[in-house]
Protein backbone atom coordinates (compact mmCIF):
# COMPACT_ATOMS: atom_id res chain seq x y z
CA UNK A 1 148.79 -42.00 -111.80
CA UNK A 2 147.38 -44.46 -108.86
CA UNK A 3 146.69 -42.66 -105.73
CA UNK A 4 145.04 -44.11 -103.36
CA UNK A 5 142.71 -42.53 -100.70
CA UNK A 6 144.94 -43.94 -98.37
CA UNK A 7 145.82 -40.71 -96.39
CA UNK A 8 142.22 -39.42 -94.61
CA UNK A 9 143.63 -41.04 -91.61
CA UNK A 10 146.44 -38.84 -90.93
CA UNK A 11 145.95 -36.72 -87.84
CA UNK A 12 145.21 -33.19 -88.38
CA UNK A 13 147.48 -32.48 -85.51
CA UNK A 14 150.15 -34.72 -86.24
CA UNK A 15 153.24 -32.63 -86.50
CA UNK A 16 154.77 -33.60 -89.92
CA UNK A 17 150.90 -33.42 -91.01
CA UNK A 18 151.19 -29.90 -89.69
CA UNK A 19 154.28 -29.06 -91.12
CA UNK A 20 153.30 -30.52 -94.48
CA UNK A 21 150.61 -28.14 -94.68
CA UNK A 22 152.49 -25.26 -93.78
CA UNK A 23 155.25 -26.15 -96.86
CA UNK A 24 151.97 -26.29 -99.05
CA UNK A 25 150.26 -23.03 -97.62
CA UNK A 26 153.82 -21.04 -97.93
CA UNK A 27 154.14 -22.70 -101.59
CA UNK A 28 150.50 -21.62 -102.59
CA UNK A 29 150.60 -18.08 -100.92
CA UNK A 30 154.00 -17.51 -102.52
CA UNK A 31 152.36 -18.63 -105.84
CA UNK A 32 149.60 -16.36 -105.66
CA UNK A 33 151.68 -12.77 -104.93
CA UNK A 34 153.98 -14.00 -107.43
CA UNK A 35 151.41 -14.17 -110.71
CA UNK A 36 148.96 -11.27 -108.91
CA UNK A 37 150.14 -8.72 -111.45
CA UNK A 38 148.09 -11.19 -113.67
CA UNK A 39 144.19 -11.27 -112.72
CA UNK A 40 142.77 -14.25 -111.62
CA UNK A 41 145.79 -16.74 -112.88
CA UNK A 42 146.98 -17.92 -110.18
CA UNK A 43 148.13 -21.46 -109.04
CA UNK A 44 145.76 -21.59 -105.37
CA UNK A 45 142.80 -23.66 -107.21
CA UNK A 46 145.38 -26.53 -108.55
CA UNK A 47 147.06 -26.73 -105.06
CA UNK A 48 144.00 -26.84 -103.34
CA UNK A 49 142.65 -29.25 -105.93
CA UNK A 50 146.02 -31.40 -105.48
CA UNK A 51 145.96 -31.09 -101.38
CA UNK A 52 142.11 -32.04 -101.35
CA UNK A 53 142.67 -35.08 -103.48
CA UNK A 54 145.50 -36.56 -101.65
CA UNK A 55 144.75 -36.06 -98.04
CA UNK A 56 140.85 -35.16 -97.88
CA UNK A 57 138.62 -32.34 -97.41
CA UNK A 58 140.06 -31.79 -93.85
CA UNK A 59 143.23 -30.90 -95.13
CA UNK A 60 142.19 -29.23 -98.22
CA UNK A 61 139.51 -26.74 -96.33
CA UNK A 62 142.90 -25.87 -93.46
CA UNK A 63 144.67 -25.25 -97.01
CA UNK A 64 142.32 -23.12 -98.47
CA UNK A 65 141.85 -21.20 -95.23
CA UNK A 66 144.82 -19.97 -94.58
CA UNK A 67 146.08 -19.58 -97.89
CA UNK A 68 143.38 -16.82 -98.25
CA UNK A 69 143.93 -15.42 -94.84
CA UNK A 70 147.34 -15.34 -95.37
CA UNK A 71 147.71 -13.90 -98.89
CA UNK A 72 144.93 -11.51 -98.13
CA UNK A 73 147.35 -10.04 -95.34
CA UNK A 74 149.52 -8.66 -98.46
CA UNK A 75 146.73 -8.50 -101.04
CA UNK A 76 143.96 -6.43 -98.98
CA UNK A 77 141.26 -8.13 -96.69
CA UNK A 78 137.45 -7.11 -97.44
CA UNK A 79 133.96 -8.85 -97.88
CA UNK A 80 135.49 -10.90 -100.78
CA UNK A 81 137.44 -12.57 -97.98
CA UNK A 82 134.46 -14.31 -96.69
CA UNK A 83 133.58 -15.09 -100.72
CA UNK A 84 137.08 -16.67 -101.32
CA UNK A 85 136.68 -19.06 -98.06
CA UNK A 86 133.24 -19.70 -99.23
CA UNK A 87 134.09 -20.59 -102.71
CA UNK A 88 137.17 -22.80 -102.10
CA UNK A 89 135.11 -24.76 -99.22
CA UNK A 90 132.84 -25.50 -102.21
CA UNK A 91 135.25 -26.60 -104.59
CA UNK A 92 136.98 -28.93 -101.80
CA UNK A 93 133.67 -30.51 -100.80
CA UNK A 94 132.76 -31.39 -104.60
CA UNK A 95 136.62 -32.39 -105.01
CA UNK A 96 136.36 -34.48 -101.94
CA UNK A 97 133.00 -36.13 -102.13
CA UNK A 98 132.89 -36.24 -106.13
CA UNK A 99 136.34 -36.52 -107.72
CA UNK A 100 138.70 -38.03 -105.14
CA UNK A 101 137.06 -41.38 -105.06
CA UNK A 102 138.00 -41.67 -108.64
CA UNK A 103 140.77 -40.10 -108.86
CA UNK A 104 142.71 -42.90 -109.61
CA UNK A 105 141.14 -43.54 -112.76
CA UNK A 106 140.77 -39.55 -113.60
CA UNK A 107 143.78 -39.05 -116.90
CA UNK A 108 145.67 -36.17 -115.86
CA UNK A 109 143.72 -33.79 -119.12
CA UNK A 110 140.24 -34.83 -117.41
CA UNK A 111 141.40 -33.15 -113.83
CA UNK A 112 143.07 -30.50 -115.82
CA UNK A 113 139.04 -29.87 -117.38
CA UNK A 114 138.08 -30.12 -113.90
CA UNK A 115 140.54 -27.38 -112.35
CA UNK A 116 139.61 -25.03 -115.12
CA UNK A 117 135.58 -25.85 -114.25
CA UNK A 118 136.30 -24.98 -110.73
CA UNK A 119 137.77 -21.59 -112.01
CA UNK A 120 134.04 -20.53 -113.47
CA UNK A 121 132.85 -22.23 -110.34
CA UNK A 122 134.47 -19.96 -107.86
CA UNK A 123 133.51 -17.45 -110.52
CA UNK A 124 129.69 -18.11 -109.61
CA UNK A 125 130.09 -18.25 -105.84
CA UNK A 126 131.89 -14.72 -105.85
CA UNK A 127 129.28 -13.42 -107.76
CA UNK A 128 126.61 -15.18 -105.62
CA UNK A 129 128.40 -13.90 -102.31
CA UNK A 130 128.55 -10.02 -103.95
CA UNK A 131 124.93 -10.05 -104.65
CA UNK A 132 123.49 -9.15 -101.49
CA UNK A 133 125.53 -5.63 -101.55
CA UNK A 134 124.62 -4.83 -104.95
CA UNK A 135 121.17 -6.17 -105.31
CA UNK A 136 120.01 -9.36 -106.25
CA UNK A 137 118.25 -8.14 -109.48
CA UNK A 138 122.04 -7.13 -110.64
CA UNK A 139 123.06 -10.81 -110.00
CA UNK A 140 123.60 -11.67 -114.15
CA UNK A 141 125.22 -8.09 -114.78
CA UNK A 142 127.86 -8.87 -112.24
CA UNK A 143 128.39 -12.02 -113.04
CA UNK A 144 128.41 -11.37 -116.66
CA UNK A 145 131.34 -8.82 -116.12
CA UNK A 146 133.21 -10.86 -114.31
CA UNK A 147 133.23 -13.97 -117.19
CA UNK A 148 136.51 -12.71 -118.58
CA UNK A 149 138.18 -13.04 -115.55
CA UNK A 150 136.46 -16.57 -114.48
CA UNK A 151 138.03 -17.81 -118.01
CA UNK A 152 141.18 -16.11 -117.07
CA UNK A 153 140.96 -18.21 -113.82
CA UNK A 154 140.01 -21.03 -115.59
CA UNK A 155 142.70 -21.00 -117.97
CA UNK A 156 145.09 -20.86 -115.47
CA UNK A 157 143.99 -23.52 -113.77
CA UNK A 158 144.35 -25.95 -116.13
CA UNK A 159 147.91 -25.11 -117.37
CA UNK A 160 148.95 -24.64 -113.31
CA UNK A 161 147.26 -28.26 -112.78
CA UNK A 162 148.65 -29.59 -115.61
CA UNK A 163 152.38 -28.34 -114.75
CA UNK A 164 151.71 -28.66 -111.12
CA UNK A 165 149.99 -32.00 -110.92
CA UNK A 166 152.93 -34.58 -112.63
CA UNK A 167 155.50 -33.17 -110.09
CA UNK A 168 153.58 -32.52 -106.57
CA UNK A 169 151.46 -35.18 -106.57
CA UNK A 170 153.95 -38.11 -106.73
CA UNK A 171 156.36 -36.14 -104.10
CA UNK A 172 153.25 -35.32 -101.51
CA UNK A 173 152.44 -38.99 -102.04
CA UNK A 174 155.94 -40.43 -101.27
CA UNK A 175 156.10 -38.20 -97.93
CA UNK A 176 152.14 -39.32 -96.79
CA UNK A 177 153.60 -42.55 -97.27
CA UNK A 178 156.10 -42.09 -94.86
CA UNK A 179 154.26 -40.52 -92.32
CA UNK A 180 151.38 -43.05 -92.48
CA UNK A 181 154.43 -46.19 -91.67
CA UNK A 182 155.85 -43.87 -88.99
CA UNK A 183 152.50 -43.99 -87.01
């Protein structure tokens, strides 16, 4: 699959920019209340993976944003809230700086290891960003509770990037290229 990093260029505020995101955000949100009956398996890490590594960290934090602000409207808003922002500005930065200048060569199995990595990951930062309220000497018992859900997470990650991945990333590709000749 050869993707270039061709996209970083694209105005934030460019309208179709814009309006791609929105498609994404209403795609990933939808996504998420659809599979919440199943904990932790959702498809917002692969999307966020797939937005980050086509059109940059800009574009992947806006993602991430306001696909927890907006699902959290319908799922419950709390202190996690601040955790799930956190943890999915981490995985974009590593995705941006790390895996998206090599993405190119990446096979599609190798990014589908990565996606379920990020799942234990954002496992790690949740735990990090509950310790404060809990104690930080219960840091390893919370964390260690919450493994069966981080490989829950990361299992669904890599079948949702492996499903996901063959079919989005070609089609977001085709439409940055037409937005990048139309400036």
């Amino acid at each position: 699959m050869e993707i270039k990093n061709r996209y970083s260029h694209v105005p934030v505020t460019n309208i179709q920019s814009m309006t791609l995101i929105a498609l994404l955000v209403a795609l990933t949100v939808s996504g998420r209340l659809v599979f919440s009956f199943i904990p932790n398996v959702q498809p917002v890490t692969s999307l966020v993976l797939i937005v980050t590594l086509l059109m940059g960290w800009r574009y992947g934090l806006i993602h991430a944003t306001l696909v927890m602000l907006l699902s959290n409207l319908m799922l419950g808003f709390g202190f996690w809230t601040i955790g799930q922002i956190l943890g999915y500005a981490v995985i974009v930065w590593v995705t941006a700086w790390l895996i998206r200048p090599r993405f190119s060569r990446i096979p599609l199995i190798v990014m589908a290891l990565y996606a379920a990595f990020c799942g234990y990951l954002y496992g790690i930062i949740q735990a990090l960003m509950q310790a404060p309220l809990y104690g930080g000497h219960y840091f390893w018992v919370y964390y260690l509770a919450g493994l069966e859900f981080d490989t829950l997470h990361a299992i669904g990650n890599f079948l949702f990037y492996l499903i996901l991945a063959p079919v989005l990333i070609p089609l977001i590709d085709k439409k940055l290229i037409q937005y990048s000749k139309q400036q």
